[in-house]
Protein backbone atom coordinates (compact mmCIF):
# COMPACT_ATOMS: atom_id res chain seq x y z
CA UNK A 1 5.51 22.56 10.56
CA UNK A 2 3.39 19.77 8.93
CA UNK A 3 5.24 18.47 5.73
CA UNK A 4 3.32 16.22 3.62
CA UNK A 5 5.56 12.81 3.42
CA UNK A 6 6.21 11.40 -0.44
CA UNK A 7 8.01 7.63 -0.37
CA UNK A 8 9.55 6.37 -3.12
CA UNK A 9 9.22 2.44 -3.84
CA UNK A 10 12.04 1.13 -5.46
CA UNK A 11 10.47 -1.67 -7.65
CA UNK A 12 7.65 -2.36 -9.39
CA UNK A 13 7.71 -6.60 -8.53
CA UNK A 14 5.45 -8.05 -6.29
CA UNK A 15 6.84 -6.42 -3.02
CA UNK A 16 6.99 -3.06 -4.73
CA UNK A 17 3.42 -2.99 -5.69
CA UNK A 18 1.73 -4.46 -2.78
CA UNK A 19 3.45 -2.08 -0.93
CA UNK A 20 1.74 1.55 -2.95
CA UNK A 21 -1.20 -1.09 -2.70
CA UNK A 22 -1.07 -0.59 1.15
CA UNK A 23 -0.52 2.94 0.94
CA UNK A 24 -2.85 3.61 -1.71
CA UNK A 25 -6.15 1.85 0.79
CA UNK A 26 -5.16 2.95 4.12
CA UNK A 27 -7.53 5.16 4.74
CA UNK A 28 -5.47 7.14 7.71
CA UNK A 29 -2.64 7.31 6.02
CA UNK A 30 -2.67 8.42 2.50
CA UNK A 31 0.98 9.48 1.63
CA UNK A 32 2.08 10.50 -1.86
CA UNK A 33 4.01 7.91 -2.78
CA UNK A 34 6.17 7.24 -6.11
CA UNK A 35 6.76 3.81 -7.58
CA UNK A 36 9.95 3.61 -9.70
CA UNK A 37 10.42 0.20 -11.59
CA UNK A 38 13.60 0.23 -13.98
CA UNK A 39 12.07 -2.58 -16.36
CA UNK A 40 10.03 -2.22 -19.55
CA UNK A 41 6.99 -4.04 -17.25
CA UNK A 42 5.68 -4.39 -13.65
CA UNK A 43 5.79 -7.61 -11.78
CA UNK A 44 9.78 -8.04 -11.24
CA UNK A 45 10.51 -11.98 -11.76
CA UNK A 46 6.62 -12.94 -11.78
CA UNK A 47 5.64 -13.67 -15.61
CA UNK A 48 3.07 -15.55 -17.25
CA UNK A 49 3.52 -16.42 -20.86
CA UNK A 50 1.86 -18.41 -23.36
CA UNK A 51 3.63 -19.84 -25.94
CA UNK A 52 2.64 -22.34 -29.11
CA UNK A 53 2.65 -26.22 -29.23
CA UNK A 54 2.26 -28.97 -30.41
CA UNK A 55 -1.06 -29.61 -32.53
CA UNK A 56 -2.43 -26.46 -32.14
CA UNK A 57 -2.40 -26.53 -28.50
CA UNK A 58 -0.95 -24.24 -26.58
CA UNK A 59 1.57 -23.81 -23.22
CA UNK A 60 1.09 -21.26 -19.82
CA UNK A 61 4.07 -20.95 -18.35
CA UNK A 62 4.54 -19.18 -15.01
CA UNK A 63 7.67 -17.81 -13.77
CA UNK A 64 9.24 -16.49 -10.66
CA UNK A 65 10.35 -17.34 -7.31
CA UNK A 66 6.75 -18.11 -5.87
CA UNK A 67 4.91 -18.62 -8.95
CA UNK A 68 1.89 -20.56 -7.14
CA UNK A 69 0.31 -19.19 -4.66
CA UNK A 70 -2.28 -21.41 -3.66
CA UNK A 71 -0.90 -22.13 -0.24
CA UNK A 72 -0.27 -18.64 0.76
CA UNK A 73 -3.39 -17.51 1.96
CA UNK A 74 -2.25 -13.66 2.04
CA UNK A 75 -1.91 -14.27 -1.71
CA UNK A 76 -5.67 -15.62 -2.09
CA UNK A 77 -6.58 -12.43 0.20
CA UNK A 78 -4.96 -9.83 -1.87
CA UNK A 79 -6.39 -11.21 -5.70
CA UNK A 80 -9.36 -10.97 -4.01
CA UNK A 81 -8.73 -7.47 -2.96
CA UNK A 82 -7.39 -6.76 -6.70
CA UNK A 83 -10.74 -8.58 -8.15
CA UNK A 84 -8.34 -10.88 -9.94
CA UNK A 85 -9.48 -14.34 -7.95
CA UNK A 86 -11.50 -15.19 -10.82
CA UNK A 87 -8.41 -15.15 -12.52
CA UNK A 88 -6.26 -17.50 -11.15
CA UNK A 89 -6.07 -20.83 -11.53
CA UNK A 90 -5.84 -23.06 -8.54
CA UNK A 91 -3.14 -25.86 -9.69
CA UNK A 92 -4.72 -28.31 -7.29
CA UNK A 93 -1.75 -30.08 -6.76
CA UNK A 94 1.39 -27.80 -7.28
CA UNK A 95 3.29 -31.18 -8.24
CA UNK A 96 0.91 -32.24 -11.05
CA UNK A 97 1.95 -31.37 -14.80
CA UNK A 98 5.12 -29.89 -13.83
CA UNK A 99 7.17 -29.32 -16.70
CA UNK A 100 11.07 -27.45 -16.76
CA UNK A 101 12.32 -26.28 -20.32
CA UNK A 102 15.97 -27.89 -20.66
CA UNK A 103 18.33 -26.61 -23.48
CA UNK A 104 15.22 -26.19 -25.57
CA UNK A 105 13.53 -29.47 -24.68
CA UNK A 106 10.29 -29.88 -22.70
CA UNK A 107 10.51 -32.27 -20.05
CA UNK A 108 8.21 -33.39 -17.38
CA UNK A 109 9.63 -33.41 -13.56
CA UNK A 110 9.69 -37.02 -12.26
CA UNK A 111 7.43 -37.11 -8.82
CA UNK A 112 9.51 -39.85 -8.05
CA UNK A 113 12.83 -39.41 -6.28
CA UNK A 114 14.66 -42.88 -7.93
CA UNK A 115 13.28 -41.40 -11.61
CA UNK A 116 14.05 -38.31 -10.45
CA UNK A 117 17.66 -38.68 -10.36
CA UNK A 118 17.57 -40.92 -13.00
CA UNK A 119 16.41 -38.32 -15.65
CA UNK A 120 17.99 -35.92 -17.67
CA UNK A 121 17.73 -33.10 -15.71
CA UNK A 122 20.41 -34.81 -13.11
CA UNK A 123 24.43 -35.14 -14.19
CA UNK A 124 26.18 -36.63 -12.03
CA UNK A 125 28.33 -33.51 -10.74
């Protein structure tokens, strides 16, 4: 008896859909697959926002675990698979401009380990 398989992904973040990306190009395989996600929108804990400031200007935030990827060449591979390479945009350094939101406040993350622990976002606990 042949029996066609179905998997079900449980999550629709970043491991979720890479994996029914797998599935859905390999070419031997070809399984009907379902890909549950119990959130309003894909991407689990990966977000990009933009949100208003100062002058007219404006803020891109990016959020989750990993939210750079431009040291993870598997990362690079697969936008390019997805056609979104073009998209992204290659921080150059992932220190530079790095900014945390603190009880409502914008502040910029010292590179410097003395100013560092000298700032704000450090209590002494």
């Amino acid at each position: 008896m042949n029996e066609e398989k179905h998997i079900v992904i449980i999550g629709g973040g970043i491991s979720g859909l890479s994996a029914a990306w797998e599935l859905e190009n390999d070419s031997d395989l070809r399984p009907r697959y379902t890909l549950l996600e119990a959130d309003s929108r894909w991407g689990g804990k990966i977000e990009t926002r933009v949100i208003p400031g100062p002058a007219g200007g404006r803020f891109i935030l990016d959020g989750g675990a990993e939210s750079i990827i431009s040291r993870k060449p598997d990362a690079w591979a697969l936008a390019g698979e997805l056609g979104l390479a073009d998209r992204i945009r290659d921080p150059g350094s992932e220190t530079r401009g790095m900014y945390v939101l603190d009880r409502g406040v914008l502040r910029r993350i010292p590179l410097n380990p003395i100013a560092f622990l000298r700032s704000p976002l450090m209590s002494l606990p």
